[in-house]
PDB file of N, CA and C in Angstrom:
ATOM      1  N   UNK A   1     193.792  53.864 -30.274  1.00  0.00           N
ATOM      2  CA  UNK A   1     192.629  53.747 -29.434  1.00  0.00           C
ATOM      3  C   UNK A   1     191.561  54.714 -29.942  1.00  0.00           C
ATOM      4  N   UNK A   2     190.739  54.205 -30.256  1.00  0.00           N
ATOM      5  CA  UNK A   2     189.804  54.857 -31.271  1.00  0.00           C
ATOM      6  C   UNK A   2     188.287  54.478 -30.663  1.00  0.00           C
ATOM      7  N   UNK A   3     187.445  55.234 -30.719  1.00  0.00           N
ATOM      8  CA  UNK A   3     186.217  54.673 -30.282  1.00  0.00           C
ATOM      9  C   UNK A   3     184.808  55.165 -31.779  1.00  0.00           C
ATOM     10  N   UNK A   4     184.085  53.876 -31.755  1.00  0.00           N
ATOM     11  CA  UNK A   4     183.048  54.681 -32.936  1.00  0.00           C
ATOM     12  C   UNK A   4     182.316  55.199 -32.589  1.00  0.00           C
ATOM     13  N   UNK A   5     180.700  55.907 -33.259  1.00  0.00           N
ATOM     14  CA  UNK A   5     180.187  56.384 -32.855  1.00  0.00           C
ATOM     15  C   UNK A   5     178.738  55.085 -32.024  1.00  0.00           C
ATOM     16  N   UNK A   6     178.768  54.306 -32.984  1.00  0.00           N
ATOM     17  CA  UNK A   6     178.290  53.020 -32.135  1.00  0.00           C
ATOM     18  C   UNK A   6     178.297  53.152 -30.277  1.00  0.00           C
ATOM     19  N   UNK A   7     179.656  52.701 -30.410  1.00  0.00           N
ATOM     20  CA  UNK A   7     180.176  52.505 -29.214  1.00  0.00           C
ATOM     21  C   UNK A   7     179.745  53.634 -28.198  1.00  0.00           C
ATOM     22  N   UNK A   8     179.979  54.872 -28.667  1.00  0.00           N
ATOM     23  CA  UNK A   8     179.949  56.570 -28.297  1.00  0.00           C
ATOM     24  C   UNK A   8     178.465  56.292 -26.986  1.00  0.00           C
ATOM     25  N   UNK A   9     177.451  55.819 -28.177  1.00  0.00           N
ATOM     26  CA  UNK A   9     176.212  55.829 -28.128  1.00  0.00           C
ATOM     27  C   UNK A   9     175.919  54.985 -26.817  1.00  0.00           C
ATOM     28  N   UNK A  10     176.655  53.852 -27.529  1.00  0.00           N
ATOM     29  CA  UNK A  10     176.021  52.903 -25.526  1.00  0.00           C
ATOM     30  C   UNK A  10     177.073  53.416 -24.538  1.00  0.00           C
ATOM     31  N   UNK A  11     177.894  54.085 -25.072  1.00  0.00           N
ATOM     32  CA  UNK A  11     178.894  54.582 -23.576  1.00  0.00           C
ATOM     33  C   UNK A  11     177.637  55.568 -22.925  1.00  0.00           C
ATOM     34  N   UNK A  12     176.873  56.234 -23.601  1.00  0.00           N
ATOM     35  CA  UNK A  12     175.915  57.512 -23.043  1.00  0.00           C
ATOM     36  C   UNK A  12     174.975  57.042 -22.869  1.00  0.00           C
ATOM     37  N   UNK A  13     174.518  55.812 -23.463  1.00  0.00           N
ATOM     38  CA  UNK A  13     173.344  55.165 -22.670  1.00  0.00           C
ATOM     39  C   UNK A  13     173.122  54.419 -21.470  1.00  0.00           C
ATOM     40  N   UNK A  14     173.826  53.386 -21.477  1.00  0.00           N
ATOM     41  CA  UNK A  14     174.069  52.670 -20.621  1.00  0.00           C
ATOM     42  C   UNK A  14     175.182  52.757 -19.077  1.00  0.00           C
ATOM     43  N   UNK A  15     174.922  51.895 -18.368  1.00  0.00           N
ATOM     44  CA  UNK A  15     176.022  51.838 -17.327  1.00  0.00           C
ATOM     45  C   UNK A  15     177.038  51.169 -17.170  1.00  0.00           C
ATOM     46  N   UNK A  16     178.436  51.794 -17.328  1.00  0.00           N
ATOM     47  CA  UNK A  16     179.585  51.245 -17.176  1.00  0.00           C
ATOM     48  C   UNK A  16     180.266  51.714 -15.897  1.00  0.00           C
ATOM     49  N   UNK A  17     181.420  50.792 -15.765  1.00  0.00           N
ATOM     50  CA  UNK A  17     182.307  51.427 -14.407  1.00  0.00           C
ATOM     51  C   UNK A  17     183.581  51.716 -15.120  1.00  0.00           C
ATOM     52  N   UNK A  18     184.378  52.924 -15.088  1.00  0.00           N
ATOM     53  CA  UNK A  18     185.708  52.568 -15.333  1.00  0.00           C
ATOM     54  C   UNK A  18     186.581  52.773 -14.245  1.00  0.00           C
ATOM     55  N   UNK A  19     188.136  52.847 -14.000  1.00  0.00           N
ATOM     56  CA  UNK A  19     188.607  52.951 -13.199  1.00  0.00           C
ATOM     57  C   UNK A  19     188.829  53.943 -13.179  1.00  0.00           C
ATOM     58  N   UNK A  20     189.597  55.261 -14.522  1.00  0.00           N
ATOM     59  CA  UNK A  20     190.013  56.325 -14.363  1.00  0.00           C
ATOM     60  C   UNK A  20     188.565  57.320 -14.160  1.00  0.00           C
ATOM     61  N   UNK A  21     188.824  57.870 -12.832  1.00  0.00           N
ATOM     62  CA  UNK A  21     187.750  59.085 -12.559  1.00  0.00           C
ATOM     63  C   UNK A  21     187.800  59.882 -13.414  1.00  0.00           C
ATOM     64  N   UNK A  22     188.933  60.503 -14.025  1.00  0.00           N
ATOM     65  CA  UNK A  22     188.525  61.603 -14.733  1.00  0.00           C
ATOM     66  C   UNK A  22     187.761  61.069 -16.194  1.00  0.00           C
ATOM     67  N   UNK A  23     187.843  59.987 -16.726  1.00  0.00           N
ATOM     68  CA  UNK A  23     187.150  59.508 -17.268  1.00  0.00           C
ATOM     69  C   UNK A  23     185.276  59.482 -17.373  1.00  0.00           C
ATOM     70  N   UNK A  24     185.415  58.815 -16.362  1.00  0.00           N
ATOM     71  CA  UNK A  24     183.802  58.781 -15.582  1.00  0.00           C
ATOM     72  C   UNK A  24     183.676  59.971 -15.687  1.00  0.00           C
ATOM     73  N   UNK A  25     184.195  61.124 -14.991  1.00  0.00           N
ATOM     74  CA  UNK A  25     183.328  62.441 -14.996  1.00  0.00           C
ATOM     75  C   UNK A  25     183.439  63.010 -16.604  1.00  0.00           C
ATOM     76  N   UNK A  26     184.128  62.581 -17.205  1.00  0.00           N
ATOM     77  CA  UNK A  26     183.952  63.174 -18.719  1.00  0.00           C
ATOM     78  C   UNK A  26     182.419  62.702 -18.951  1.00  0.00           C
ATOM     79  N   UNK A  27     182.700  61.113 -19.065  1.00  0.00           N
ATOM     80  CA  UNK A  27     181.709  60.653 -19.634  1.00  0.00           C
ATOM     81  C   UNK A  27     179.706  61.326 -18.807  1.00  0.00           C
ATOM     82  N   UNK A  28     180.092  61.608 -17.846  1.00  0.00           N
ATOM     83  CA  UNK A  28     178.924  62.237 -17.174  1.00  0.00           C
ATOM     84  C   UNK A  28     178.520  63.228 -17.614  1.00  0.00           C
ATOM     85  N   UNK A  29     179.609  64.180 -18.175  1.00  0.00           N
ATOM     86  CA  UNK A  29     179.073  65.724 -18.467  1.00  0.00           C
ATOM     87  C   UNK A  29     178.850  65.505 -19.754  1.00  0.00           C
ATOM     88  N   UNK A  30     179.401  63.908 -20.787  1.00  0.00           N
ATOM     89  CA  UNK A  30     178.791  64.324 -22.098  1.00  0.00           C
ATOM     90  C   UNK A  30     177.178  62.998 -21.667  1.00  0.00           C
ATOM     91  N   UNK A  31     177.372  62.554 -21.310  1.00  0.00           N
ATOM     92  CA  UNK A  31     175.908  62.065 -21.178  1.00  0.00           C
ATOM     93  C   UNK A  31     174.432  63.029 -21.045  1.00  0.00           C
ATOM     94  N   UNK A  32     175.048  64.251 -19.844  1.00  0.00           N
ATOM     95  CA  UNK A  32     173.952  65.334 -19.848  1.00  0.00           C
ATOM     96  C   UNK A  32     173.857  65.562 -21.143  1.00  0.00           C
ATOM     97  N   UNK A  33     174.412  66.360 -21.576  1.00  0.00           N
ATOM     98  CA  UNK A  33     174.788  66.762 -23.346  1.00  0.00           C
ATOM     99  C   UNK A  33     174.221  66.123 -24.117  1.00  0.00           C
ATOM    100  N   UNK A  34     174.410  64.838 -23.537  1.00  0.00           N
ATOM    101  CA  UNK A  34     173.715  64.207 -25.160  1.00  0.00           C
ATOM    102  C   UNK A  34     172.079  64.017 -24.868  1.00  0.00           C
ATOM    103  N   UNK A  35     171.542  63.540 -23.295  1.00  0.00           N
ATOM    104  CA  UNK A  35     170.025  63.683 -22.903  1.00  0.00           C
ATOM    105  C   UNK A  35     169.791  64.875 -23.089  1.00  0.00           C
ATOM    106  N   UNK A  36     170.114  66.100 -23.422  1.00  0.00           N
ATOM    107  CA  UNK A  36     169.592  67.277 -23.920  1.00  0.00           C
ATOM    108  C   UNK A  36     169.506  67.495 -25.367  1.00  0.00           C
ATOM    109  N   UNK A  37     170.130  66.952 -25.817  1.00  0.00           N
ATOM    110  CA  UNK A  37     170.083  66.979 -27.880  1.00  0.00           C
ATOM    111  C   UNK A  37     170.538  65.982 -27.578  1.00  0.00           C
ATOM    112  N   UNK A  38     169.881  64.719 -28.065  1.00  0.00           N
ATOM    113  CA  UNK A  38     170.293  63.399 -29.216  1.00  0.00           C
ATOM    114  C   UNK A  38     170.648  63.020 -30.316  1.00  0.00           C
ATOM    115  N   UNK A  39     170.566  64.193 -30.713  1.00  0.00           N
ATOM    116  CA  UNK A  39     171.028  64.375 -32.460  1.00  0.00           C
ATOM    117  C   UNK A  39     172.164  63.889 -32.854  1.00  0.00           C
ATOM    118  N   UNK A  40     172.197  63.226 -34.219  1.00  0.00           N
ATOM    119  CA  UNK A  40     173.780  62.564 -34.581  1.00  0.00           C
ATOM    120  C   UNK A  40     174.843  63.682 -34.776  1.00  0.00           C
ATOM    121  N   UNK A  41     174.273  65.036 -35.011  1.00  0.00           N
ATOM    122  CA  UNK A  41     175.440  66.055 -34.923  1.00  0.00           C
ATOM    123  C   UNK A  41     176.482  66.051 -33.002  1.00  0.00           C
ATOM    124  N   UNK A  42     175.502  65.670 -32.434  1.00  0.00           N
ATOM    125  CA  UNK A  42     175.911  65.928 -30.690  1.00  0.00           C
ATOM    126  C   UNK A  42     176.745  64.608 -30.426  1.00  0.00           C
ATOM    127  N   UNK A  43     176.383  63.598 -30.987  1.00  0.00           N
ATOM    128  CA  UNK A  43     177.315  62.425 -31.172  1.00  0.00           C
ATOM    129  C   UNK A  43     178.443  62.198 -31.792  1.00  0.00           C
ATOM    130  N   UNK A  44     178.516  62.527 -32.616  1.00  0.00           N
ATOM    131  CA  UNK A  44     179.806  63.068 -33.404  1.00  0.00           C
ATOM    132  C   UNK A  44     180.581  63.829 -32.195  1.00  0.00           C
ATOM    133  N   UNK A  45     180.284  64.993 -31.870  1.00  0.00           N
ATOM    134  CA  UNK A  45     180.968  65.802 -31.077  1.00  0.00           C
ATOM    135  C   UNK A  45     181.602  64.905 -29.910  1.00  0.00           C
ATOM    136  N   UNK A  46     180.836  64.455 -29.075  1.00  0.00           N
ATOM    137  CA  UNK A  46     181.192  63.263 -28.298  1.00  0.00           C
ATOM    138  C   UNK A  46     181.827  62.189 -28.642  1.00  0.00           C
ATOM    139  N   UNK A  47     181.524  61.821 -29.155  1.00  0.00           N
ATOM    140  CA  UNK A  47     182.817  60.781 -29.939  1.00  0.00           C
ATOM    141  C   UNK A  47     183.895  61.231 -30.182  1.00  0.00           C
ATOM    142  N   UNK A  48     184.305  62.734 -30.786  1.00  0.00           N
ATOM    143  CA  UNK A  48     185.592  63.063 -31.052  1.00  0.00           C
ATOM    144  C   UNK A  48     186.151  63.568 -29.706  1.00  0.00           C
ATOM    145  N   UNK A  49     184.871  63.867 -28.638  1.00  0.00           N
ATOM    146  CA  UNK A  49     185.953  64.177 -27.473  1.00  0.00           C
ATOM    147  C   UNK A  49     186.079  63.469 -26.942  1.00  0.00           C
ATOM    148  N   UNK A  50     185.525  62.033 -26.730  1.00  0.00           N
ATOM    149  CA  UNK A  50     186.015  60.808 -26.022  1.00  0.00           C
ATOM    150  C   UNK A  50     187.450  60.182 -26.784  1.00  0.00           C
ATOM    151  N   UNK A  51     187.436  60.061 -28.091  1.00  0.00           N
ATOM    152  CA  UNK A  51     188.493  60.069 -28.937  1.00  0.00           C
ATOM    153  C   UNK A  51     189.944  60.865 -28.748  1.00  0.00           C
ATOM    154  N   UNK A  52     189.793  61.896 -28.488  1.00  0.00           N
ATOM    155  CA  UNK A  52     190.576  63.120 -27.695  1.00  0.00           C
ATOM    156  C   UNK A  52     191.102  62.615 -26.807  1.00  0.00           C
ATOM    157  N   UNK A  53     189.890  62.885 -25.705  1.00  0.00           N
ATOM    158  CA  UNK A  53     190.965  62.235 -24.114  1.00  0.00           C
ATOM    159  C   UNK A  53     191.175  60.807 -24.493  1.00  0.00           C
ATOM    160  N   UNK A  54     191.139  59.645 -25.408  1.00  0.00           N
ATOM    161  CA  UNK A  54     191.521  58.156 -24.929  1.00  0.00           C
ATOM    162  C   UNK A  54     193.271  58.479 -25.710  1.00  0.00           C
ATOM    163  N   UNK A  55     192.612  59.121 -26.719  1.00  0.00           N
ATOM    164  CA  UNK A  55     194.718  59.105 -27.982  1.00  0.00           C
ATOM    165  C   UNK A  55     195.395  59.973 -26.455  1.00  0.00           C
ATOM    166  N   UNK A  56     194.904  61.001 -25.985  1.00  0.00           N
ATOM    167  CA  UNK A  56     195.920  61.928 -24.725  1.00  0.00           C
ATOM    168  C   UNK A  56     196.336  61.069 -23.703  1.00  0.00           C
ATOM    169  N   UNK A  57     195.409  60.085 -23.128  1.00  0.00           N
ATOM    170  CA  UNK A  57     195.498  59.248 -21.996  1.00  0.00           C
ATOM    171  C   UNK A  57     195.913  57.810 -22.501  1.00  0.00           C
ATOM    172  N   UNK A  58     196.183  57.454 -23.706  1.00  0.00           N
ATOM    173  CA  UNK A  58     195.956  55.658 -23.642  1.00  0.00           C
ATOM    174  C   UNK A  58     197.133  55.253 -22.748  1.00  0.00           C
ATOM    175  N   UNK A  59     198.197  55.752 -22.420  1.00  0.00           N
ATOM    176  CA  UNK A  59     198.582  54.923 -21.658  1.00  0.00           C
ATOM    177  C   UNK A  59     198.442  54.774 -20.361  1.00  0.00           C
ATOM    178  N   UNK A  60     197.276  55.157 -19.328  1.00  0.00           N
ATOM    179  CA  UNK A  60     196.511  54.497 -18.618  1.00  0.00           C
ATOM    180  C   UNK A  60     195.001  54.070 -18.881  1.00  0.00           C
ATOM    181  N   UNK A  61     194.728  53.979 -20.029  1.00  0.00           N
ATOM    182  CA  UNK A  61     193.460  54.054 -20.496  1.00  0.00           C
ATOM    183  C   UNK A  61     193.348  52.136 -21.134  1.00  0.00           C
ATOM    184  N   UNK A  62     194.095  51.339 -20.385  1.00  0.00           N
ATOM    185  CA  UNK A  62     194.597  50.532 -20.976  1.00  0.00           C
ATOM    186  C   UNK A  62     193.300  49.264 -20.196  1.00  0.00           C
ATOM    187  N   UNK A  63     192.817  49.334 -18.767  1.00  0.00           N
ATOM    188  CA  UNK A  63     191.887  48.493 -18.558  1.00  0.00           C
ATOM    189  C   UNK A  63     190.372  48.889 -18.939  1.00  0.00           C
ATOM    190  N   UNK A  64     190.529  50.419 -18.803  1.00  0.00           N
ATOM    191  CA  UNK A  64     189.279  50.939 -19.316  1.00  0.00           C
ATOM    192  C   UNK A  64     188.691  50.678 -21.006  1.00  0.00           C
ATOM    193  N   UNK A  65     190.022  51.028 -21.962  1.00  0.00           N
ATOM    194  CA  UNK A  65     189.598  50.958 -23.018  1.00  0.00           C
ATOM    195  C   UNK A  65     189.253  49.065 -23.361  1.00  0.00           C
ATOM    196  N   UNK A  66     189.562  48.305 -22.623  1.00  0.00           N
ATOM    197  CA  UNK A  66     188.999  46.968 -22.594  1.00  0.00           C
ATOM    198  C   UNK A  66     187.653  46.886 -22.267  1.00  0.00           C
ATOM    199  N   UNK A  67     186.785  47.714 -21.500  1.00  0.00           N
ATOM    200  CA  UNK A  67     185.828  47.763 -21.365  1.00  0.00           C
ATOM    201  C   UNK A  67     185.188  47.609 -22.721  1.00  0.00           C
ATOM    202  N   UNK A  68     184.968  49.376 -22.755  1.00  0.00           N
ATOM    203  CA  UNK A  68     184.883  50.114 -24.366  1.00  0.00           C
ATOM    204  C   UNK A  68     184.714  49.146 -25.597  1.00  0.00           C
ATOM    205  N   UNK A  69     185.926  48.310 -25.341  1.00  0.00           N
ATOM    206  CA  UNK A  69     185.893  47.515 -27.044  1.00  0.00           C
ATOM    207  C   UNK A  69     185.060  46.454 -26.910  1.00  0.00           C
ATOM    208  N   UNK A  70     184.314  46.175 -25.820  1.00  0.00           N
ATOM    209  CA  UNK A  70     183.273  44.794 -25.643  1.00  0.00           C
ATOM    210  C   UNK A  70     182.266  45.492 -25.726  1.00  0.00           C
ATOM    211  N   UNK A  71     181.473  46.542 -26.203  1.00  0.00           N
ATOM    212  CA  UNK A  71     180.397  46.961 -26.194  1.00  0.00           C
ATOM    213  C   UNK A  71     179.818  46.854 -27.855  1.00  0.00           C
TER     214      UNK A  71
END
């Protein structure tokens, strides 16, 4: 379960729902992060920590990361 930086990008742009909360609140605190520097260095970073928690969590990360891969 791997996410690119593509993907990274509309996860922080756009609006998704997932089911796992702790998810959502990840993705919230790197969204601030990234509306404060946009830079492809800050994306990278985000990507490897969304990458992080999905390899720690995939096995409930299993309806969410269905989201993820349609973007």
């Amino acid at each position: 379960m791997q996410v690119t930086s593509q993907q990274t990008e509309k996860l922080l742009t756009g609006i998704q729902k997932f089911q796992l909360f702790a998810f959502s609140m990840m993705l919230t605190h790197l969204k601030e992060l990234y509306t404060k520097d946009p830079s492809p260095t800050t994306l990278e970073k985000c990507t490897s920590e969304i990458n992080t928690f999905l390899g720690k969590y995939q096995a409930i990360m299993g309806a969410d990361f269905a989201v993820i891969e349609k973007l």
